[in-house]
C-alpha atoms as a PDB file:
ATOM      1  CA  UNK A   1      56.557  -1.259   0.853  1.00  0.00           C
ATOM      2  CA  UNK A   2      57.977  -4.393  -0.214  1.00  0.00           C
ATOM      3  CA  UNK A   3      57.495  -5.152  -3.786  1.00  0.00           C
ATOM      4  CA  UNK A   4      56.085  -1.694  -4.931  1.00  0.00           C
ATOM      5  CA  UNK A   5      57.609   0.689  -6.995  1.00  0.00           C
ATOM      6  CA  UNK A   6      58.132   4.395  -6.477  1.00  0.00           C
ATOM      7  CA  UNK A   7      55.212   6.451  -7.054  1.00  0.00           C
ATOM      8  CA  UNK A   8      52.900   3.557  -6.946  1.00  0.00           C
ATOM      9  CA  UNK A   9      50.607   2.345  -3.796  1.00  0.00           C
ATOM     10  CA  UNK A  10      49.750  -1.540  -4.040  1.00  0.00           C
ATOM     11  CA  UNK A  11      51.008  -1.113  -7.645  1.00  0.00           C
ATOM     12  CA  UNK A  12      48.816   1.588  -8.791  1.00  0.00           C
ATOM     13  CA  UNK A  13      50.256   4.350 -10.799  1.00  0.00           C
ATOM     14  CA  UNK A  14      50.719   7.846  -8.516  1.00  0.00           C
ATOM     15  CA  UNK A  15      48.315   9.747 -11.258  1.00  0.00           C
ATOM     16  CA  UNK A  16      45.275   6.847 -10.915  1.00  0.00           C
ATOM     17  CA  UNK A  17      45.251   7.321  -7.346  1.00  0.00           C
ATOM     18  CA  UNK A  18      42.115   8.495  -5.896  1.00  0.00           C
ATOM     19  CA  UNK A  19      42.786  10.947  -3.433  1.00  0.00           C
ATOM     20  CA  UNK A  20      40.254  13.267  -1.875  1.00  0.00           C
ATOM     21  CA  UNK A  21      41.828  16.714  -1.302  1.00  0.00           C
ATOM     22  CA  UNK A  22      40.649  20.484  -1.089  1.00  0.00           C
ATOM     23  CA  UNK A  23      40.341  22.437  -4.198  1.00  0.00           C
ATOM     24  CA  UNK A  24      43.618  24.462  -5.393  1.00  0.00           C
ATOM     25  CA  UNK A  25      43.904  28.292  -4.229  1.00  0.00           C
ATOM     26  CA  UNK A  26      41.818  30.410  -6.342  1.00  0.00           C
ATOM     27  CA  UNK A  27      39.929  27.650  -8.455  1.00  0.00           C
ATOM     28  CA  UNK A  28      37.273  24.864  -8.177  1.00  0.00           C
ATOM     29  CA  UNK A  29      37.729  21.888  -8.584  1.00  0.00           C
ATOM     30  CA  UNK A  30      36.074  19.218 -11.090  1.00  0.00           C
ATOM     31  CA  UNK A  31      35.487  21.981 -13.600  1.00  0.00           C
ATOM     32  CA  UNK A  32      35.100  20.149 -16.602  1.00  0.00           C
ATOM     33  CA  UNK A  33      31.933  18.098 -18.521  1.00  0.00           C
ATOM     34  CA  UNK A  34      33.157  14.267 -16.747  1.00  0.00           C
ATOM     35  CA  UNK A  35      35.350  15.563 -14.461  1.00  0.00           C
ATOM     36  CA  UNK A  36      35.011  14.231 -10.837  1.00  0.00           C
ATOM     37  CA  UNK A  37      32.749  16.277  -8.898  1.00  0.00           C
ATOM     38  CA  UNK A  38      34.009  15.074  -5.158  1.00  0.00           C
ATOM     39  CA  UNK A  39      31.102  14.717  -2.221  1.00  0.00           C
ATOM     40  CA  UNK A  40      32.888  15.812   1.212  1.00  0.00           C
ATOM     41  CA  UNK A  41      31.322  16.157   4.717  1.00  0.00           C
ATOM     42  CA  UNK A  42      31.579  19.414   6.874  1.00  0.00           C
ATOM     43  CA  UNK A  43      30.498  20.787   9.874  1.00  0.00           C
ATOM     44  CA  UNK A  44      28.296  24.314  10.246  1.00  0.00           C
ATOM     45  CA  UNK A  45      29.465  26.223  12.810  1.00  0.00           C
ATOM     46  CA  UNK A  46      27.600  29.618  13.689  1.00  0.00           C
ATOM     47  CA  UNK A  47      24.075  31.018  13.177  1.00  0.00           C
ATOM     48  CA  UNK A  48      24.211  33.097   9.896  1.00  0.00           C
ATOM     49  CA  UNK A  49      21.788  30.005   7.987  1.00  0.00           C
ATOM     50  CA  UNK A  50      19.148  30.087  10.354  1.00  0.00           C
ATOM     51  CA  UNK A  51      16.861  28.529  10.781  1.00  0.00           C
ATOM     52  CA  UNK A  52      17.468  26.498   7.066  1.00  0.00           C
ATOM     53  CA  UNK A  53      21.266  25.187   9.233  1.00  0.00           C
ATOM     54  CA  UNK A  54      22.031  24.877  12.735  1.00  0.00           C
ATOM     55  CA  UNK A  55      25.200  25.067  14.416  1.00  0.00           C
ATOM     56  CA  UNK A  56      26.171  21.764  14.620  1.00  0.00           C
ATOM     57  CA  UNK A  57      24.572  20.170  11.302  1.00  0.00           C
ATOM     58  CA  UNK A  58      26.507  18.150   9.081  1.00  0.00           C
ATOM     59  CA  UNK A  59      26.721  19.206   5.039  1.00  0.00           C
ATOM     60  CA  UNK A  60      26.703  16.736   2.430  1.00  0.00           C
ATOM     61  CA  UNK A  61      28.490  19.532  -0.126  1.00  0.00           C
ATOM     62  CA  UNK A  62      29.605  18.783  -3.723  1.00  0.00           C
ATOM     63  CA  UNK A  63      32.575  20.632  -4.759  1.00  0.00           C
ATOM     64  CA  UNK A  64      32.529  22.114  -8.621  1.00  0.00           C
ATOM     65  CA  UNK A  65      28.943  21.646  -9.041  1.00  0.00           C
ATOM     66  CA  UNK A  66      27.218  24.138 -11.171  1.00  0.00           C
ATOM     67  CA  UNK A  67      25.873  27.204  -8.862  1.00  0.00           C
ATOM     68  CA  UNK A  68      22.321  28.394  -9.250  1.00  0.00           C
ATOM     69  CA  UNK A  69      20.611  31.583  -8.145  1.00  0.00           C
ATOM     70  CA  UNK A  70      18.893  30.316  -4.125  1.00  0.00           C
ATOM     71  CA  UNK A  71      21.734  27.288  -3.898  1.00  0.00           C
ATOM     72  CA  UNK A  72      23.190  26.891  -0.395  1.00  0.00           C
ATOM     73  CA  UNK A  73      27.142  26.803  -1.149  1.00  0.00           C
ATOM     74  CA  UNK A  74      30.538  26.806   0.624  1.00  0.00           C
ATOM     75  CA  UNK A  75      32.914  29.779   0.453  1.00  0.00           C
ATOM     76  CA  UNK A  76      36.531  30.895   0.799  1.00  0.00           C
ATOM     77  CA  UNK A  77      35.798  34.582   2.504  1.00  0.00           C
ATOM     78  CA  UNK A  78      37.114  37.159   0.227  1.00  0.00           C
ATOM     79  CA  UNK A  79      39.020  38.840   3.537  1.00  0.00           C
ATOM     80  CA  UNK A  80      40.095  35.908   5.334  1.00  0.00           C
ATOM     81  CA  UNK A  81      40.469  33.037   2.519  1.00  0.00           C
ATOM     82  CA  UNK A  82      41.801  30.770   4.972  1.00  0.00           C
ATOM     83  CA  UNK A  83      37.625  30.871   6.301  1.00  0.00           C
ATOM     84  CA  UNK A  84      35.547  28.993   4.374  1.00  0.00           C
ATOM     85  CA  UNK A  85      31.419  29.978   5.175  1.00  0.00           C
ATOM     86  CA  UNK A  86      28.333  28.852   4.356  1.00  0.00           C
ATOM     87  CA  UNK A  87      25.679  31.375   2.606  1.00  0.00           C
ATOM     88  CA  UNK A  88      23.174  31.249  -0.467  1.00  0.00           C
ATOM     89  CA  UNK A  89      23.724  32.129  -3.546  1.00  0.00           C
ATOM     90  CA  UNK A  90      21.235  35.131  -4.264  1.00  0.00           C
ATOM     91  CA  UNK A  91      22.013  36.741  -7.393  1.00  0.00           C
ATOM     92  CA  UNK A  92      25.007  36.486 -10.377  1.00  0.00           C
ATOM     93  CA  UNK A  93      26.307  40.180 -10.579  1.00  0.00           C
ATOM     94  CA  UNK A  94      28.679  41.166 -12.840  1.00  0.00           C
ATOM     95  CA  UNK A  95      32.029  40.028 -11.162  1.00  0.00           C
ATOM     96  CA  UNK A  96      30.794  36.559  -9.239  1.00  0.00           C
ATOM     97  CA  UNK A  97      27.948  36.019  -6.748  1.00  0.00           C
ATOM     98  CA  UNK A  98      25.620  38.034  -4.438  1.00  0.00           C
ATOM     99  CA  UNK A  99      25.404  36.171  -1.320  1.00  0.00           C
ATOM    100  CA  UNK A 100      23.342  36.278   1.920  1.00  0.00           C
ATOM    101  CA  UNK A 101      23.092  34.259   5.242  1.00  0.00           C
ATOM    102  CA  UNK A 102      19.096  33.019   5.741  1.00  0.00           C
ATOM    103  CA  UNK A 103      19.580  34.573   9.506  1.00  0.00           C
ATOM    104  CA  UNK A 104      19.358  38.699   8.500  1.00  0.00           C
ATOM    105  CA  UNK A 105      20.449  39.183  11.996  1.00  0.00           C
ATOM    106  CA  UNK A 106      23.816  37.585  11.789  1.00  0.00           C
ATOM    107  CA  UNK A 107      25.513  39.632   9.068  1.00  0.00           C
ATOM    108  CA  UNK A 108      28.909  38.748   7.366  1.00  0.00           C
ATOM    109  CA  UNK A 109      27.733  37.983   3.801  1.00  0.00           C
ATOM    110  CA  UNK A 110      27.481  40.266   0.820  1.00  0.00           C
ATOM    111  CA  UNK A 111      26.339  43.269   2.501  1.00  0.00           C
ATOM    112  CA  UNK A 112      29.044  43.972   4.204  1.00  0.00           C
ATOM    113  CA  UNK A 113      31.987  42.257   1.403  1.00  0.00           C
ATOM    114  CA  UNK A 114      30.078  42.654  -1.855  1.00  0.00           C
ATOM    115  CA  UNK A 115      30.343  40.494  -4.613  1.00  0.00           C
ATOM    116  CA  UNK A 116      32.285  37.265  -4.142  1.00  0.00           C
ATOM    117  CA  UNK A 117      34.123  36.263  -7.212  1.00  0.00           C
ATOM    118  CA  UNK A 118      33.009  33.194  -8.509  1.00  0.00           C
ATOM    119  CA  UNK A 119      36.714  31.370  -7.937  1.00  0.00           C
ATOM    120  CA  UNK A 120      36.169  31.692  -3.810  1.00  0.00           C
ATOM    121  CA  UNK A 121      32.557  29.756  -4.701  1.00  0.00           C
ATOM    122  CA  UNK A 122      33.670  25.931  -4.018  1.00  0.00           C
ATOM    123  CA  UNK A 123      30.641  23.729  -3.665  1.00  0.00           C
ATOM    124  CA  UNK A 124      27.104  23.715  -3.686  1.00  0.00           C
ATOM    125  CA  UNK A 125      25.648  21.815  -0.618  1.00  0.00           C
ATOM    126  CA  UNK A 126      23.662  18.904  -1.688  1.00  0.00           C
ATOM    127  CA  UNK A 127      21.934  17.717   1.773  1.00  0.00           C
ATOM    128  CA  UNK A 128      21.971  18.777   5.532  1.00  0.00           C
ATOM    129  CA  UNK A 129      22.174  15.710   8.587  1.00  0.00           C
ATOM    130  CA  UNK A 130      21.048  17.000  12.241  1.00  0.00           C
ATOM    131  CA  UNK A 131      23.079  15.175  14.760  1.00  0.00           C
ATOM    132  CA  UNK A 132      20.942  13.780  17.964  1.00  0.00           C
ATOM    133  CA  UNK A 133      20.588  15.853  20.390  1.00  0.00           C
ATOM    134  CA  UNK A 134      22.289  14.434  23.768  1.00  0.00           C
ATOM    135  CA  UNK A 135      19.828  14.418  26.600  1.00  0.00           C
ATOM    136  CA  UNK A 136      20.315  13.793  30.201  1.00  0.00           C
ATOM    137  CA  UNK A 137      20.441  10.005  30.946  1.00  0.00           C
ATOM    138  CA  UNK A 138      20.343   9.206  26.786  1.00  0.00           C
ATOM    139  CA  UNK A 139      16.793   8.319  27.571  1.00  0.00           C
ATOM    140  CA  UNK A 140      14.247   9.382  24.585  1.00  0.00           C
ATOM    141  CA  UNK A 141      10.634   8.392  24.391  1.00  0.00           C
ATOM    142  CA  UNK A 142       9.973   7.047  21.100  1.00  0.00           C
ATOM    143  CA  UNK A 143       8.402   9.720  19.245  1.00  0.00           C
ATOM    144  CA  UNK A 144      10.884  12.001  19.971  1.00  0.00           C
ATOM    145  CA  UNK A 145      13.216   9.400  18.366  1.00  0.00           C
ATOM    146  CA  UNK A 146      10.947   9.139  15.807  1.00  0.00           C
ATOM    147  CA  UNK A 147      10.688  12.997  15.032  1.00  0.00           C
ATOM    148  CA  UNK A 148      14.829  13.139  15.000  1.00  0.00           C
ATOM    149  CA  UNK A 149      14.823  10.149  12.613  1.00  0.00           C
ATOM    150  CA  UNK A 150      12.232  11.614  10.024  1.00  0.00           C
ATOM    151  CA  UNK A 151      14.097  15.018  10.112  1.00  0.00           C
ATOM    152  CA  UNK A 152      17.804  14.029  10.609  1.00  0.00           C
ATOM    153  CA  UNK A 153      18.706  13.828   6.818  1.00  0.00           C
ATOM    154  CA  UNK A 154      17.554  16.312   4.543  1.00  0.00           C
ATOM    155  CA  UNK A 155      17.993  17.729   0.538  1.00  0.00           C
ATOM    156  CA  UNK A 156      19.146  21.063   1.243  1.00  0.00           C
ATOM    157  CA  UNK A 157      16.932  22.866  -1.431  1.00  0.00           C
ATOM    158  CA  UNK A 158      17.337  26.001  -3.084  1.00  0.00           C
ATOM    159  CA  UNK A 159      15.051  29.208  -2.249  1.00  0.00           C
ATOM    160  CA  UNK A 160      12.501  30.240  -3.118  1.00  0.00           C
ATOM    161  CA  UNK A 161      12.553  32.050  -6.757  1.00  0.00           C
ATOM    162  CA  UNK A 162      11.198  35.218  -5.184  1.00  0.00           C
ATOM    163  CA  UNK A 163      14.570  35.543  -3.382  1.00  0.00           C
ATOM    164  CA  UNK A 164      16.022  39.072  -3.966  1.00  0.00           C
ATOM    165  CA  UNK A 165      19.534  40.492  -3.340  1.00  0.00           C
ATOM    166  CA  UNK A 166      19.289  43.783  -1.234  1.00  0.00           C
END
């Protein structure tokens, strides 16, 4: 670039630059009081959080944001820690979190891995979006449009407090 030094974009210091990236291997990110708590977008693929997720929705998740017991949060697997999954957090056991998929008939969550330490726990998903559904012709009638619009975006709340681990 003409005119800029090294280590500097448009003449901003390399450290001030504000780059959004995935958390470091084994830690989450944002951990301390002021740090930057980043918002990223992903996509759910797979039934394990039905009917709360769809395959398909979009997550608003926020990485390094304090975990509570019934939060919806994003993953590394403790197996394959290249996989990141989404489950809820049921229960803090001794050793990191107790998690669960909302759809008992999908499996892969802490029944069959146990306890997932709390360094593969990387976000806590803040709110869900429902792409349209793509119909023959792209014709709608309007209260179907209007049905998609009211539902589309969506806080992704926690459970209920009657939520058990099993």
């Amino acid at each position: 670039m003409y005119g800029a030094e090294r280590g500097t974009r448009d003449g901003v210091p390399e450290e001030e630059w504000e780059v959004a990236e995935m958390p470091q291997w084994g830690r989450v990110s944002g951990g301390g009081r002021g740090g930057r708590r980043p918002l990223r977008v992903v996509e759910v693929t797979g039934p394990s959080m039905v009917p709360t997720l769809y395959h398909g929705d979009l997550l608003l998740v926020q990485y390094g944001a304090l975990v509570r017991t019934g939060d919806v949060v994003i993953l590394r697997h403790p197996f394959q820690q290249d996989l990141l999954v989404v489950k809820r957090a049921v229960e803090r056991r001794p050793g990191g979190w107790w998690v669960r998929g909302d759809n008992t008939f999908a499996g892969g969550d802490s029944t069959d891995y146990g306890v997932v330490p709390e360094e593969l726990v990387l976000a806590r998903v803040r709110a869900r979006y429902r792409p349209r559904a793509k119909t023959p012709g792209g014709q709608r009638s309007v209260t179907e449009a209007l049905g998609w619009a009211f539902s589309a975006f969506r806080p992704v709340r926690s459970a209920s407090a009657r939520l058990r681990a099993r």
